[in-house]
Protein backbone atom coordinates (compact mmCIF):
# COMPACT_ATOMS: atom_id res chain seq x y z
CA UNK A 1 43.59 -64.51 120.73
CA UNK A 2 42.57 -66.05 116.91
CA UNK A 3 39.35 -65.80 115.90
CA UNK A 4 38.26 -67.84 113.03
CA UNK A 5 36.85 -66.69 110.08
CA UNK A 6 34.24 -69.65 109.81
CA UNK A 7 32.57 -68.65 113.34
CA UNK A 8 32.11 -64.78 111.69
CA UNK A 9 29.03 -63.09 110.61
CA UNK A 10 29.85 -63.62 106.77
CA UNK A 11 28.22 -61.84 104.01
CA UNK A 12 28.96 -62.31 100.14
CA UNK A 13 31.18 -65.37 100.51
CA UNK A 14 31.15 -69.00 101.96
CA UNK A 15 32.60 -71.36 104.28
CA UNK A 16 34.80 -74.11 102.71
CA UNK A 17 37.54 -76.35 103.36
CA UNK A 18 38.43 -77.71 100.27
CA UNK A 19 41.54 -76.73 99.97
CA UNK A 20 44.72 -77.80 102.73
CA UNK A 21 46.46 -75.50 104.82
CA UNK A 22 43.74 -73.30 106.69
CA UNK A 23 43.68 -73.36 110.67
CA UNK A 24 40.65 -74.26 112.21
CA UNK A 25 37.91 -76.21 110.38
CA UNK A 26 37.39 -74.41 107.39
CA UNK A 27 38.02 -70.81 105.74
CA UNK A 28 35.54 -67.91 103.93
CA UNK A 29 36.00 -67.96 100.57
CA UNK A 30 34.65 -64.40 98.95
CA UNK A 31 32.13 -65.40 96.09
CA UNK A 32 34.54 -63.92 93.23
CA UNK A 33 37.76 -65.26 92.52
CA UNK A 34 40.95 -64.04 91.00
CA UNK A 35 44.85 -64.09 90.77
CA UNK A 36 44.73 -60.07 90.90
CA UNK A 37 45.11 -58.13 93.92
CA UNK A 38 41.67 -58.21 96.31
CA UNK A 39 41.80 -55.16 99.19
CA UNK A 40 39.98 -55.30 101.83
CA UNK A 41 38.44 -52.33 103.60
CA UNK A 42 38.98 -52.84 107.49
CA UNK A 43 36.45 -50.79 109.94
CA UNK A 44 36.64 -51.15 113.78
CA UNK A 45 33.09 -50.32 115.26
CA UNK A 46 31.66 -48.59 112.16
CA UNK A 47 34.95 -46.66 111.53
CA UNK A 48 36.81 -47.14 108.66
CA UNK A 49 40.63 -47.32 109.62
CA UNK A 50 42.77 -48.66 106.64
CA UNK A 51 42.60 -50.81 103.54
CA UNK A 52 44.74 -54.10 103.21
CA UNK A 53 46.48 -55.66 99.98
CA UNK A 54 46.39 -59.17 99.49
CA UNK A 55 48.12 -59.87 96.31
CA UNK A 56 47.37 -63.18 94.54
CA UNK A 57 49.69 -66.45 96.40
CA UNK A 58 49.67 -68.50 92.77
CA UNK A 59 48.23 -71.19 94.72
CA UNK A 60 44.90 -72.16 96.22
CA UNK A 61 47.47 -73.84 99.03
CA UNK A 62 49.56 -71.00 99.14
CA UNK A 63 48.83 -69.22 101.73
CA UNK A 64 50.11 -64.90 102.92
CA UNK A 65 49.19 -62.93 106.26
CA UNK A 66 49.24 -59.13 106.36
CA UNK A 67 49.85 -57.41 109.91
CA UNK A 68 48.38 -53.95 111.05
CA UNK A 69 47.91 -51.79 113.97
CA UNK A 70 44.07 -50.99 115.26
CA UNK A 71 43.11 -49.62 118.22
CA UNK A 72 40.54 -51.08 119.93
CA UNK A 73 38.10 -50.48 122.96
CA UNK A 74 38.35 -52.65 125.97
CA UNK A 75 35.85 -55.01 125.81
CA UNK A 76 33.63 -55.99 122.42
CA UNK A 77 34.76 -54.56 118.92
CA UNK A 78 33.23 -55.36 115.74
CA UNK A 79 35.68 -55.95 113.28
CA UNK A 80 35.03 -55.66 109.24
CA UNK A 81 36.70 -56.76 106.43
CA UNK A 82 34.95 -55.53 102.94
CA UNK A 83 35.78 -56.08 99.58
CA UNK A 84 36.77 -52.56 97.69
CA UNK A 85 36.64 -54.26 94.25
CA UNK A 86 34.50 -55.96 92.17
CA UNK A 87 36.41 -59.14 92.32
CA UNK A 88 35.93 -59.34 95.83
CA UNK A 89 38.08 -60.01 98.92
CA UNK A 90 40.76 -62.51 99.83
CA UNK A 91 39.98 -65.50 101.19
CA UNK A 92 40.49 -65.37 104.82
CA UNK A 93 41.45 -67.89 107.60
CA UNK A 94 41.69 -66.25 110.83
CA UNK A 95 42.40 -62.84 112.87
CA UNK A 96 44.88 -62.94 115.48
CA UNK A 97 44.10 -60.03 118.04
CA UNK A 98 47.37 -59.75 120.40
């Protein structure tokens, strides 16, 4: 199932769709931006489980996807992404849960 990152609870970034190539109608853009790498800190119902690398794509239309294994509890999970630096996250399109 993909969830998009416009319908999420959003905090410290913005919904935009300025630039082509995003699914859906839009993506969150963090509120810093930079070429250098932006981890993200991913929690699963208030536990932190891993951090992500998304290095910079050179282009605002370039677009990359990382892949990871959570385990999850039948039923609802909150899912959280959170910027570990002070440059923020990477912008983000969607979450594909399969």
């Amino acid at each position: 199932m993909r969830y998009e990152a416009e319908n999420a609870t959003i905090s410290n970034g913005v919904v935009e769709s300025s630039h082509a190539g995003f699914s859906g109608t839009g993506f969150v853009n963090y509120t810093n931006g930079t070429a250098e790498n932006r981890p993200v800190s991913l929690s699963v119902n208030g536990f932190s489980v891993e951090e992500l690398n998304f290095p910079g794509t050179g282009a605002w239309t370039s677009y990359s996807s990382a892949t990871t294994t959570l385990n999850l509890n039948a039923g609802n999970n909150i899912i959280r992404a959170t910027a570990t630096t002070a440059s923020g996250g990477t912008n983000a399109d969607y979450l594909d849960v399969l």
